[in-house]
Protein backbone atom coordinates (compact mmCIF):
# COMPACT_ATOMS: atom_id res chain seq x y z
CA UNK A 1 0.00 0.00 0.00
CA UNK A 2 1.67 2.81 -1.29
CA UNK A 3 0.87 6.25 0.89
CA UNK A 4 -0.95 9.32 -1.31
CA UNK A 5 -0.03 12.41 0.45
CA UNK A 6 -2.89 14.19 -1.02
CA UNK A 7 -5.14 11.31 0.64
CA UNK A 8 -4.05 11.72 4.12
CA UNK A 9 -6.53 13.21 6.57
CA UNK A 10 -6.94 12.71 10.10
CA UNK A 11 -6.78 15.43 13.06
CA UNK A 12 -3.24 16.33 13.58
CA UNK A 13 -4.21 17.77 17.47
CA UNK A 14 -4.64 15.61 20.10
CA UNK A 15 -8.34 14.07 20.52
CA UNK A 16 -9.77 11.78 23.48
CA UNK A 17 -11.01 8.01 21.88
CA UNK A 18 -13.35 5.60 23.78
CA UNK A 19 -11.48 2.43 23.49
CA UNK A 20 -14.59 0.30 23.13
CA UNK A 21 -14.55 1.67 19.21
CA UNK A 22 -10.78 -0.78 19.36
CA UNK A 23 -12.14 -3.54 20.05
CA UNK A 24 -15.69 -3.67 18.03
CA UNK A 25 -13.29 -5.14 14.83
CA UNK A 26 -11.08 -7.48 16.69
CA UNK A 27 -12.96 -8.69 20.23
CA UNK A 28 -9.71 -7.81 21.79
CA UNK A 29 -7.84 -4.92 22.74
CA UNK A 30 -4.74 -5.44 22.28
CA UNK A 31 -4.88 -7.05 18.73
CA UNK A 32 -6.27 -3.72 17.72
CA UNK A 33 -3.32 -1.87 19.54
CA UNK A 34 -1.01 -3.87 17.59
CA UNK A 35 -2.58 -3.78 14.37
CA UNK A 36 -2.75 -0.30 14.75
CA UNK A 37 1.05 0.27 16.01
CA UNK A 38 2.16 -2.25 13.06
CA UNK A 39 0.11 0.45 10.47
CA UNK A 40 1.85 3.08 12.02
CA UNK A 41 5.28 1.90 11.49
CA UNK A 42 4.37 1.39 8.14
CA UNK A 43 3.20 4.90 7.61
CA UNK A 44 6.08 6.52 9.41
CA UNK A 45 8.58 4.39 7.08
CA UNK A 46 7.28 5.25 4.02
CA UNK A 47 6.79 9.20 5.60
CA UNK A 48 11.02 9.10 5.91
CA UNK A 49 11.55 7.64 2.52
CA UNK A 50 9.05 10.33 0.97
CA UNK A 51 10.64 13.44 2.82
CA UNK A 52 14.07 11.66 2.29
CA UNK A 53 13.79 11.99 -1.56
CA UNK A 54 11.86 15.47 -1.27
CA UNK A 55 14.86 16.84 0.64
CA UNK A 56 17.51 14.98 -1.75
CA UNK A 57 16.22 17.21 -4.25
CA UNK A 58 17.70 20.51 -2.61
CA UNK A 59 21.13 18.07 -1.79
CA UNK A 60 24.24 20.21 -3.12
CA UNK A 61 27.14 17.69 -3.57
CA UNK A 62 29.42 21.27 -2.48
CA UNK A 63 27.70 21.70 0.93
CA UNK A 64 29.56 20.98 4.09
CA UNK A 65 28.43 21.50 8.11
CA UNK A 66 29.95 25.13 8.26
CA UNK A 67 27.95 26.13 4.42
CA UNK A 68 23.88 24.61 5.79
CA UNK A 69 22.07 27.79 3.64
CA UNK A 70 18.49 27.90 4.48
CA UNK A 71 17.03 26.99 1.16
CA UNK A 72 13.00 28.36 1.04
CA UNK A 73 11.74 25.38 -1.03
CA UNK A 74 13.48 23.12 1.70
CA UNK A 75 12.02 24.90 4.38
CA UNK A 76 8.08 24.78 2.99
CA UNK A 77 9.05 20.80 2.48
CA UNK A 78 9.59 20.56 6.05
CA UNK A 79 7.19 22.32 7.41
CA UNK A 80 4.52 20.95 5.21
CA UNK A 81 5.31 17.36 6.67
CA UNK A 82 5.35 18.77 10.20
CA UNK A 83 1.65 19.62 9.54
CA UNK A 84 0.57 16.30 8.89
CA UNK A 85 -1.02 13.85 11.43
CA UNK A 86 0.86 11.93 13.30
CA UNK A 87 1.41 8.45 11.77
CA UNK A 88 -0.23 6.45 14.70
CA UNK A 89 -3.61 9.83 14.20
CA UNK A 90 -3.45 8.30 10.95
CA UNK A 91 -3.18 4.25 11.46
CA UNK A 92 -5.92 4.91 14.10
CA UNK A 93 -8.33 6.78 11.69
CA UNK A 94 -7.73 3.83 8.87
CA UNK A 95 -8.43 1.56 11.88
CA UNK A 96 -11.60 3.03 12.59
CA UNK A 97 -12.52 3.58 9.38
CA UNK A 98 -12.19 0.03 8.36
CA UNK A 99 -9.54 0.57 5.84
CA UNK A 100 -6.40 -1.32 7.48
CA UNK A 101 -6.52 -4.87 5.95
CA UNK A 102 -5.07 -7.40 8.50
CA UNK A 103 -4.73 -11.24 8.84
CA UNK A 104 -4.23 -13.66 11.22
CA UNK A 105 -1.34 -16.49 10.06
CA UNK A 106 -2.39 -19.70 9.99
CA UNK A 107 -1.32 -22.61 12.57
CA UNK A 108 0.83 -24.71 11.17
């Protein structure tokens, strides 16, 4: 599942969640915690490889430590990803919203 920038929503300030909504998909808890936390990871891996290759962009092969210019471009890169959601906001609000596919592996 590739991640659409464009596509990401979710409330990026803190909110209070009944923990009862966890549990309605699973039956447990803690499966949902770690479904969600698993989702999360995902999202903030693919978040560093995104802004990774955004920032490579503005990468001068001639820059050192003492010669870090503030470059405007790099600067509205980094503070649009600072807006976003957190990545767990996010896995929770696919979680919720039914749109995290999990599975259970079989017993061998």
């Amino acid at each position: 599942m590739s991640l659409d920038l464009t596509k990401i929503k979710g409330n990026p300030s803190i909110v209070t969640r009944d923990v009862r909504q966890f549990d309605a998909q699973t039956g447990n808890i803690y499966e949902a915690i770690a479904i969600m936390s698993k989702r999360a990871n995902q999202i903030n891996s693919e978040l560093k490889e995104i802004i990774k290759e955004k920032l490579e962009e503005f990468k001068d092969s001639n820059d050192t430590l003492e010669e870090v210019i503030e470059n405007p471009e790099q600067a509205s890169v980094a503070i649009y990803f600072e807006k976003l959601p957190k990545p767990s906001t996010i896995a929770i609000e696919e979680f919720l919203e039914n749109k995290i596919y999990y599975r259970y592996p079989e017993n061998t």
